[in-house]
Protein backbone atom coordinates (compact mmCIF):
# COMPACT_ATOMS: atom_id res chain seq x y z
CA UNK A 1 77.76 82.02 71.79
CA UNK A 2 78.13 79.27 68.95
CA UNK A 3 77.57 82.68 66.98
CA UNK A 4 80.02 84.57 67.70
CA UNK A 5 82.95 82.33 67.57
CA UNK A 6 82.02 82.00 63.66
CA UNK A 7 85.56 82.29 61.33
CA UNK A 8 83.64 85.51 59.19
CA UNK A 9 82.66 87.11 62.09
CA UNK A 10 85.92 86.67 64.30
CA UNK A 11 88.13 88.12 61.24
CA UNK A 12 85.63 90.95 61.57
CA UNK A 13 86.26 91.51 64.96
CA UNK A 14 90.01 91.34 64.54
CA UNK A 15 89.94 93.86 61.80
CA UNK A 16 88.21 96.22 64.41
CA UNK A 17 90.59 96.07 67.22
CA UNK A 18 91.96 99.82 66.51
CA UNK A 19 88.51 100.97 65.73
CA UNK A 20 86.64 103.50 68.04
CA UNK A 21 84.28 101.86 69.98
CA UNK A 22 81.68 104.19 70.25
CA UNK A 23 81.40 105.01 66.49
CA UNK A 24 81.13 101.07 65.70
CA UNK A 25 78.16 101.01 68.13
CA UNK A 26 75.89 103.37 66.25
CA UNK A 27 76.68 101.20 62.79
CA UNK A 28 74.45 98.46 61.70
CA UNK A 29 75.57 94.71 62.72
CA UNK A 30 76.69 93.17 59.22
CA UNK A 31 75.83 89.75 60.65
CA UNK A 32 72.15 89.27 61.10
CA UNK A 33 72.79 86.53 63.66
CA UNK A 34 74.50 88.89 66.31
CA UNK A 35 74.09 91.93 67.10
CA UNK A 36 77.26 94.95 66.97
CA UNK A 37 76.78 94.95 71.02
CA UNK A 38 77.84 91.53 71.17
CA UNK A 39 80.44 92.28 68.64
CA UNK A 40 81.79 95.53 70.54
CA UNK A 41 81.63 93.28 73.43
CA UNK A 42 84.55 90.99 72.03
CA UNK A 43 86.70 93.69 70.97
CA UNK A 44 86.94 94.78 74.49
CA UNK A 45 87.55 91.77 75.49
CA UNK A 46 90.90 91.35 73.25
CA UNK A 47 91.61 94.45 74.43
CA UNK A 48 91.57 93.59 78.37
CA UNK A 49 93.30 90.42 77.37
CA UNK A 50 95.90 92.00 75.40
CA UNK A 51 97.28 93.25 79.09
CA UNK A 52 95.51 91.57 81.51
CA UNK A 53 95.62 87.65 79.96
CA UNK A 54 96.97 87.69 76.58
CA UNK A 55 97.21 83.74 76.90
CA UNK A 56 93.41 84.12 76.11
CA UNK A 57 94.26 85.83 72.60
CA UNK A 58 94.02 82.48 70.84
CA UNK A 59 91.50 81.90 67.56
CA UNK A 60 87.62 80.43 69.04
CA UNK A 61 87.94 81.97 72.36
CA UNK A 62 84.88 83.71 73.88
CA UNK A 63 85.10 87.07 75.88
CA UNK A 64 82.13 87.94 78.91
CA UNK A 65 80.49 91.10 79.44
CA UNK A 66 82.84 93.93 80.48
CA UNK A 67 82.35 93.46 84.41
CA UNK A 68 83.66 90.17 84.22
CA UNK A 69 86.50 90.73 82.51
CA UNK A 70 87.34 93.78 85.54
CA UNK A 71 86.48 91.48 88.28
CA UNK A 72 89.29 88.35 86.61
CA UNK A 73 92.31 88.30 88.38
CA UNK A 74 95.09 89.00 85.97
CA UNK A 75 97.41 86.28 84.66
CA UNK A 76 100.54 87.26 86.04
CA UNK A 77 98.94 87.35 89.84
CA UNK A 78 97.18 84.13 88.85
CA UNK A 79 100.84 82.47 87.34
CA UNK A 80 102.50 83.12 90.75
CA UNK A 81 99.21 81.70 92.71
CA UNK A 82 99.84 78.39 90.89
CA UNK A 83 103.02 77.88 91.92
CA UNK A 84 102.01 77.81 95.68
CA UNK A 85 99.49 74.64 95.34
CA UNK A 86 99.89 70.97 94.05
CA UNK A 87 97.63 68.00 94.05
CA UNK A 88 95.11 65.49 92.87
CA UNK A 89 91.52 67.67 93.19
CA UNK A 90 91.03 71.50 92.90
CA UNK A 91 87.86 73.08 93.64
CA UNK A 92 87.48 76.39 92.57
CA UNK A 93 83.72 77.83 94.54
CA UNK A 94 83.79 80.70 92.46
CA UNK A 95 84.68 80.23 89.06
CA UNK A 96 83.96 83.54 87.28
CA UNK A 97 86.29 84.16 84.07
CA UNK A 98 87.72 81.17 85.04
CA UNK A 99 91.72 82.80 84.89
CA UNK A 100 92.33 82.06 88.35
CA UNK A 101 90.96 78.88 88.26
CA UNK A 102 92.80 78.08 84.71
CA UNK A 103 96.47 78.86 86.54
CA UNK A 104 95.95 77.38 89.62
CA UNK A 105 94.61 74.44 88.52
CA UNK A 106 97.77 73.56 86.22
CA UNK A 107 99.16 70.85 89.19
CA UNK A 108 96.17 68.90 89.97
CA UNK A 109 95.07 65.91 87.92
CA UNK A 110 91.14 66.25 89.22
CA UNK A 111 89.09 69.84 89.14
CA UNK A 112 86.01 71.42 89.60
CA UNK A 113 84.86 74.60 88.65
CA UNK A 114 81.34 75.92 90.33
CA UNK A 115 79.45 79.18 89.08
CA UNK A 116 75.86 80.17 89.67
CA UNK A 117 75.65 82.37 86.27
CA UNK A 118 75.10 79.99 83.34
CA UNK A 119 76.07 82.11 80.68
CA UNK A 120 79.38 82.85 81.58
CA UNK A 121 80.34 79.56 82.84
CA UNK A 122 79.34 78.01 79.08
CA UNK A 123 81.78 80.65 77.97
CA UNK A 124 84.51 79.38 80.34
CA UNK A 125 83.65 75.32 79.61
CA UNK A 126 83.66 76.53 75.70
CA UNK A 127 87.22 78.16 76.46
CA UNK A 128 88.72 75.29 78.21
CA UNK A 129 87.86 73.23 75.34
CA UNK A 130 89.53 75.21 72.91
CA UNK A 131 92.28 75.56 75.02
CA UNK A 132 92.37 71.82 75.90
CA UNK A 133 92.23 71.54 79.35
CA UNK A 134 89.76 69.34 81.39
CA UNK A 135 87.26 70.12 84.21
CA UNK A 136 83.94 69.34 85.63
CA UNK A 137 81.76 72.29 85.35
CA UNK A 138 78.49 72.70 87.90
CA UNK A 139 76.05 75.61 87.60
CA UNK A 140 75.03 75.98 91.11
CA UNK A 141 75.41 78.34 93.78
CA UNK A 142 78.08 77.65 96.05
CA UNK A 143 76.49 77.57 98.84
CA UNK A 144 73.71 74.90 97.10
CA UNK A 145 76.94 72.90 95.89
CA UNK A 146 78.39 73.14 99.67
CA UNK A 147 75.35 71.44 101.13
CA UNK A 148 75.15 68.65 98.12
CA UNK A 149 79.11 68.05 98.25
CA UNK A 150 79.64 64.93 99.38
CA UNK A 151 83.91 64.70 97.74
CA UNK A 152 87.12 66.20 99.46
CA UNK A 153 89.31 68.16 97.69
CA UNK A 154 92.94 68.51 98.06
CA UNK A 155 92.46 71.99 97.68
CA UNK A 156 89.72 74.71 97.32
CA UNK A 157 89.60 78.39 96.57
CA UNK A 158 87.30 80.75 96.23
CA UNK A 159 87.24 84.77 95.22
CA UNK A 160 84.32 85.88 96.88
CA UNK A 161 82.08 89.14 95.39
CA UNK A 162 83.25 92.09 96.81
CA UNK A 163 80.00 94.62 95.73
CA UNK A 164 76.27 94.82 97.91
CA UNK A 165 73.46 94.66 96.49
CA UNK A 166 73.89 98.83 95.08
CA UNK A 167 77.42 97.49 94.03
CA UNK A 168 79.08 99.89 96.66
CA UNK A 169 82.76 97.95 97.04
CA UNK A 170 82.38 95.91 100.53
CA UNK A 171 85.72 94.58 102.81
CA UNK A 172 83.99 93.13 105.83
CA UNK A 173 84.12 88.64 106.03
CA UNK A 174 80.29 88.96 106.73
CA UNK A 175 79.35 91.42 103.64
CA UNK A 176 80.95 89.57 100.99
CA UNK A 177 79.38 87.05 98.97
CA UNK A 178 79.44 84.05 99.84
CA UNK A 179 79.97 85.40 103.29
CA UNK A 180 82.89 83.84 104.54
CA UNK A 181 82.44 83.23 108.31
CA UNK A 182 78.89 81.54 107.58
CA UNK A 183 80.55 79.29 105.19
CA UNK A 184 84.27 78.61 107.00
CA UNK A 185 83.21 75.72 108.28
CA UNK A 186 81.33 73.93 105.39
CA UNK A 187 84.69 74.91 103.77
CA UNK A 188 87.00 73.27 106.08
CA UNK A 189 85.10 69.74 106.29
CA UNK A 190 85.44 69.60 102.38
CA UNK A 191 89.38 70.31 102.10
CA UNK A 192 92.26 70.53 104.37
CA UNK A 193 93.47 73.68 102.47
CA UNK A 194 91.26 76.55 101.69
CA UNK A 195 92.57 79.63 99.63
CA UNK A 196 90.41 82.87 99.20
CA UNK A 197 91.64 86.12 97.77
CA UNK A 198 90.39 88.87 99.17
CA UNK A 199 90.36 92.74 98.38
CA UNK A 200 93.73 94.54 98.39
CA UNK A 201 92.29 97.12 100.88
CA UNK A 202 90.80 94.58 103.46
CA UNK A 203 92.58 95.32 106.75
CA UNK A 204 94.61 92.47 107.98
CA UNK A 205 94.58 92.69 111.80
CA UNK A 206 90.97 92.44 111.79
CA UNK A 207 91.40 89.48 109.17
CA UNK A 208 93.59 87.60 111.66
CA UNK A 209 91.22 88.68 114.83
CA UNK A 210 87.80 87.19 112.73
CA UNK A 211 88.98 84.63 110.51
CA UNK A 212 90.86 81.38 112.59
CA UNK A 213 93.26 78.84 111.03
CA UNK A 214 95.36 81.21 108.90
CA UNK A 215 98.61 79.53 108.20
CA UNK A 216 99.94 82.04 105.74
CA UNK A 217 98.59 85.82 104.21
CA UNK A 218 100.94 87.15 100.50
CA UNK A 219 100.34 90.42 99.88
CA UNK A 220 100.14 90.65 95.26
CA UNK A 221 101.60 93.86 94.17
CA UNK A 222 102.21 93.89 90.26
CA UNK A 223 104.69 96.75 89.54
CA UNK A 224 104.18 98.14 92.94
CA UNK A 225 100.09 98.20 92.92
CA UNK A 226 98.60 95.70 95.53
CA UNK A 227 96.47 93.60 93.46
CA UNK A 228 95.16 91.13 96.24
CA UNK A 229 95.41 89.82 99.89
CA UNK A 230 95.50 86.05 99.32
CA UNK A 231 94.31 84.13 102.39
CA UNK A 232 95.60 80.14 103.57
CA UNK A 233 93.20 78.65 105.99
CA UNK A 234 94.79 75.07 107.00
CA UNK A 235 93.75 72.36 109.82
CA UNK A 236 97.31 72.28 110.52
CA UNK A 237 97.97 74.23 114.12
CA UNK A 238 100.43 76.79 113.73
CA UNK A 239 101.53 79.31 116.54
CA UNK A 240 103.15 81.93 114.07
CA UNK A 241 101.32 83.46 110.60
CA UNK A 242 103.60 83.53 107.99
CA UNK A 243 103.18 87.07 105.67
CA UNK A 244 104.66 86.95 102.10
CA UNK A 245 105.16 90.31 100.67
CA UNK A 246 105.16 90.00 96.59
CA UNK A 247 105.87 92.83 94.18
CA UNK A 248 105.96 91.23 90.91
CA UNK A 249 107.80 92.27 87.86
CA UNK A 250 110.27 94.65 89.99
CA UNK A 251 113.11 92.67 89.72
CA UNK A 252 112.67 92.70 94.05
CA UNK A 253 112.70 89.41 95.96
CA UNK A 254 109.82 88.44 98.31
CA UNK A 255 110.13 89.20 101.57
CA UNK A 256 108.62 86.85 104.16
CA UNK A 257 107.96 87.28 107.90
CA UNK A 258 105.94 86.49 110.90
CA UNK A 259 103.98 89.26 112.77
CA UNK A 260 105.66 88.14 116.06
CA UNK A 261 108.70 89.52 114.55
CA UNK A 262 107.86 92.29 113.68
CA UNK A 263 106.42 93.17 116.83
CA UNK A 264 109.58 92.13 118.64
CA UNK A 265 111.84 93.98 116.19
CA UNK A 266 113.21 97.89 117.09
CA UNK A 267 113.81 100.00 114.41
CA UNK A 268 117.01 102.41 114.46
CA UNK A 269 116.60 106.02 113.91
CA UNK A 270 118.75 108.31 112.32
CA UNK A 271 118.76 112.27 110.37
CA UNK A 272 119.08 111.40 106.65
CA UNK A 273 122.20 109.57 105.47
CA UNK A 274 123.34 109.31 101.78
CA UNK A 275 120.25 106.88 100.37
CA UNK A 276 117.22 106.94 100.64
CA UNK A 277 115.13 104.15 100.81
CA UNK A 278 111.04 103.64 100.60
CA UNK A 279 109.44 100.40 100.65
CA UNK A 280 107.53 98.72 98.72
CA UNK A 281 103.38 98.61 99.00
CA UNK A 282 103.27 95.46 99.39
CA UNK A 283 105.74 95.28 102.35
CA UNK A 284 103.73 98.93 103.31
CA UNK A 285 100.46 96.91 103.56
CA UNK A 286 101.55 94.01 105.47
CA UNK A 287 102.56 97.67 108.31
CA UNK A 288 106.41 96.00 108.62
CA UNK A 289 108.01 99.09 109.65
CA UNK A 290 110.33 97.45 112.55
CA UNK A 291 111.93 94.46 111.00
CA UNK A 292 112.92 96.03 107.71
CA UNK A 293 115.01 98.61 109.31
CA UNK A 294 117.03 95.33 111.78
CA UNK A 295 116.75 93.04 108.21
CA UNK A 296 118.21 95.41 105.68
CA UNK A 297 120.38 97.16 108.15
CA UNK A 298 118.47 100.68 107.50
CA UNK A 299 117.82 102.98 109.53
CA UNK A 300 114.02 105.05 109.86
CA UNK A 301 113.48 108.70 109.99
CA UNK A 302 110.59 108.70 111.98
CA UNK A 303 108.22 106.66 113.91
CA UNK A 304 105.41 107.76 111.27
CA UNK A 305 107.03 108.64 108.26
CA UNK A 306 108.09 104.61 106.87
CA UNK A 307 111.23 106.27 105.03
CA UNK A 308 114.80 104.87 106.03
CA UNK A 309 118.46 105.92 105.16
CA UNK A 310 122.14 104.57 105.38
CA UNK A 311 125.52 105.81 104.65
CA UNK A 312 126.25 102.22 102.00
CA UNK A 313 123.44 101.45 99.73
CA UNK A 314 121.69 98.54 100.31
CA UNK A 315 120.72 96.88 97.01
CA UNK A 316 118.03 94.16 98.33
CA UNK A 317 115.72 96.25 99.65
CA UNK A 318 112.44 95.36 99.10
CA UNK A 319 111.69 98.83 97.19
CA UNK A 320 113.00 102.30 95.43
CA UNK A 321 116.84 103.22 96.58
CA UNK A 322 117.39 107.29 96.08
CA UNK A 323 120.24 108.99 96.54
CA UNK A 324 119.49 111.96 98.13
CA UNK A 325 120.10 115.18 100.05
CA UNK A 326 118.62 117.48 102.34
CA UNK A 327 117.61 120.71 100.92
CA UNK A 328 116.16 124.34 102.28
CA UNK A 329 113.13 124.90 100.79
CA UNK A 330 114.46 128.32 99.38
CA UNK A 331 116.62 126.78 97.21
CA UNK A 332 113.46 125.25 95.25
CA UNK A 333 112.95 127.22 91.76
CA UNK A 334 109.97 127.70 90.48
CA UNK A 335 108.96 125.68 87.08
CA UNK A 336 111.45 122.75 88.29
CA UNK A 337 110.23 119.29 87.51
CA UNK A 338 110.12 116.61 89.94
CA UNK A 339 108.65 113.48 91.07
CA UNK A 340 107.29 114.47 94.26
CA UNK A 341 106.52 112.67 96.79
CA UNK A 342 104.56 113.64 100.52
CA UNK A 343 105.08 111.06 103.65
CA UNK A 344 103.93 112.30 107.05
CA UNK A 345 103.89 116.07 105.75
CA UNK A 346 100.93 118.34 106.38
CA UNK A 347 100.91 119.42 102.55
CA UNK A 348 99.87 117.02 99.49
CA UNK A 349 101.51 116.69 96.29
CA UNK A 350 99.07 118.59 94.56
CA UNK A 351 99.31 121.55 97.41
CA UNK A 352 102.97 120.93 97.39
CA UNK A 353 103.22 122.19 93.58
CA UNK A 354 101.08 124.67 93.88
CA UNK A 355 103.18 126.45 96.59
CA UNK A 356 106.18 126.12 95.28
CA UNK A 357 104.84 126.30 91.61
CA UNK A 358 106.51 123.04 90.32
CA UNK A 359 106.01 120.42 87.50
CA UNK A 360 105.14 116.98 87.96
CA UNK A 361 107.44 114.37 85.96
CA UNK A 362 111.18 114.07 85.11
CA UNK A 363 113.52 112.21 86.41
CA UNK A 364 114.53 114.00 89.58
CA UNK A 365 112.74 113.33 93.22
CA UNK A 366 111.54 115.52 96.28
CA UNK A 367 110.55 114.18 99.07
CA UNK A 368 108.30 116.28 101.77
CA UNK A 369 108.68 114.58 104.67
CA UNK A 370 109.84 114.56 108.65
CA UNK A 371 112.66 113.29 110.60
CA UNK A 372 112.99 113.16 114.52
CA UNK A 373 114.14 116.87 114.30
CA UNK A 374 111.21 117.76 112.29
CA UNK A 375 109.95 118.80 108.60
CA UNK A 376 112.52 118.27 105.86
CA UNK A 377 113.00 118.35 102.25
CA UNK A 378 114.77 115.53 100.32
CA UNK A 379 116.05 116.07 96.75
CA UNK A 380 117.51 113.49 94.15
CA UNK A 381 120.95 113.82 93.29
C-alpha cells in the first residue's frame, strides 16, 4: 500500500488515466515493487471517483479493489445523509470505503469506524490521514465489536451486505449481513439513534411490518434513480412514520409525508387535461399515489396508471410536467422520434416501436397509457 502511493509511480498512474485498460494489463509493470494489476487497479479507481467521489481525487490517496468502489455510496447521497445527524460519537458498524462514514461523520467530535477486512480498512485509516480527519479504526467483525462494546454512541449506522454467499443480490432483514433483526437489539442498547441504508428495491411495507421503532424512511434518488432506502430506528415512541421522498440534483423539493395520510387521502380523477404530470421515483417508491393528486391539486387518470393532469400547470410537482394531447394512434408516422414512454399499457416500449416502427430519442414524448375510459395515446406538444 506504502507502494503504491510512491510520487514516480502515482505520476505514472495519472499519465494513464485515458489509457485502455485492457492493453495496459498485458504490458510489463515498470515498477518492480508493484505489479500493473495493482496499478490498473488505481486507475479505475480515479475513474469511479471522478463521478462517484471526486473529493477523493486528491495526491496520496489509495483506491480498493473494484467491488468496493461499486458497493460505496456515492458522495452526493452521502453529502445529503450528513446533514440529517449531529453529535458528539458516530459509530459507523460497517465501514467499507469509508465515503459514507467520511460525510456523515462531519458533525460529531468522537467516531468510530469498524470493518472486518484489514486491507481495506488500512486503505481507509491511510486516506483519512491524508485527508486530515480523525477516527478510531477497529478491525473486527461487527457482530464481535457488538458483544465487546461497552460505549454509547450518539449515533450509529450501518450499510449492511446485500449479496449471499453465491453473491446473488438479497432484500430480506434476515439474509443480509449482519442480519438485522438478530442484531436490532444489540444495536439499540448501544445508541438511541440507529441509521441503516438499505437496498433501493427492498419493499417498504414489509420493512415497517418486520423492523419496529422506525421514526422516519427517505427514499435517495440522484437524477431520478433511487439510490437507497435509508432507515431511522429511534427509542422515541412515535404513532406516525415520517417518509421523505429525495430526488437530488432535479432542481425538485422533497416531499415529506406520513403513510396515514396517504391512506386517508382520495385522489380525483379526470380524462386528460392540458399537462401532464408523472412523478418522480422516488415519490413512485414510497406508492404515494393519493396524496399527491389532494397536495398538488392534480388530478389521476387511473387507479393504476400513477399519471395525473390539470388544466393550470403546476410547477412544484415533485417530477416531469408535459404538455400534452391526446392523439389517435393513426395519426402516428412511421420513422418519428420520440421519447416513449408505457404506464399501465399491455405493450412495452420496445414492442411499442416496433409496431408502430418509431425511433427512440428526440425531444418529443408519447405516452401509452389508460384513462377511466380506457387505452390512450399522449403526445408532446
Amino acid at each position: 500500500m506504502v507502494k503504491i502511493s510512491n510520487k514516480e509511480i502515482q505520476n505514472y498512474i495519472n499519465a494513464n488515466l485515458k489509457t485502455d485498460l485492457h492493453s495496459l494489463l498485458l504490458k510489463k509493470s515498470p515498477f518492480p515493487e508493484v505489479s500493473m494489476q495493482e496499478i490498473v487497479q488505481q486507475i479505475k479507481g480515479k475513474q469511479v471517483a471522478e463521478r462517484k467521489f471526486p473529493f477523493l481525487l486528491k495526491e496520496g490517496i489509495i483506491f480498493p479493489p473494484q467491488l468496493n468502489l461499486e458497493q460505496s455510496s456515492s458522495e452526493k447521497t452521502a453529502l445529503y445523509k450528513s446533514e440529517l445527524l449531529r453529535g458528539s460519537t458516530f459509530l459507523d458498524l460497517t465501514s467499507g470505503f469509508g465515503i459514507d462514514a467520511y460525510y456523515l461523520s462531519q458533525n460529531f467530535d468522537h467516531i468510530t469506524l469498524v470493518e472486518q477486512n484489514t486491507e481495506l480498512l488500512k486503505i481507509v485509516e491511510h486516506n483519512w490521514a491524508v485527508l486530515d480527519r480523525k477516527a478510531k479504526f477497529i478491525n473486527l467483525k461487527l457482530e464481535d465489536f457488538l458483544d465487546e462494546n461497552q460505549d454509547y454512541f450518539d449515533v450509529i449506522y450501518l450499510d449492511p451486505a446485500r449479496r449471499d454467499e453465491q453473491k446473488n443480490k438479497v432484500f430480506l432483514l434476515e439474509d443480509l449481513s449482519p442480519d438485522i433483526l438478530e442484531i436490532q437489539g444489540k444495536l439499540r442498547s448501544a445508541s438511541g439513534q440507529v441509521v441503516i441504508k438499505l437496498s433501493p428495491l427492498i419493499d417498504l411495507k414489509y420493512l415497517i411490518s418486520v423492523l419496529p421503532g422506525i421514526s422516519r424512511i427517505d427514499i435517495i434518488a440522484l437524477k431520478n434513480d433511487v439510490k437507497e432506502v435509508v432507515v431511522f430506528l429511534s427509542h422515541e415512541h412515535t404513532d406516525e412514520i415520517i417518509c421523505n421522498c429525495v430526488n437530488l440534483e432535479s432542481g425538485e423539493e422533497a416531499f415529506a409525508f406520513t403513510f396515514g395520510e396517504e391512506e386517508k387521502a382520495q385522489a380525483e380523477y379526470a380524462e386528460p387535461e392540458k399537462y401532464i404530470y408523472i412523478p418522480n421515483h422516488s415519490i413512485l417508491k414510497a406508492g404515494v399515489f393519493n396524496l399527491i393528486s389532494q397536495k398538488f391539486g392534480v388530478k389521476k387518470l387511473h387507479p393504476n396508471s400513477h399519471l395525473y393532469t390539470s388544466a393550470e400547470k403546476n410547477e412544484n410537482f415533485p417530477g416531469r410536467v408535459l404538455e400534452m394531447e391526446v392523439v389517435d394512434s393513426k395519426k402516428i408516422k412511421k420513422k418519428e422520434q420520440f421519447n416513449i414512454i408505457s404506464k399501465n399499457y399491455p405493450l412495452k416500449p420496445e414492442e411499442i416501436k416496433k409496431k408502430y416502427g418509431l425511433k427512440d430519442g428526440g425531444d418529443g414524448y408519447l405516452i401509452f397509457t389508460q384513462s377511466k375510459k380506457g387505452k390512450i395515446i399522449l403526445k408532446s406538444v
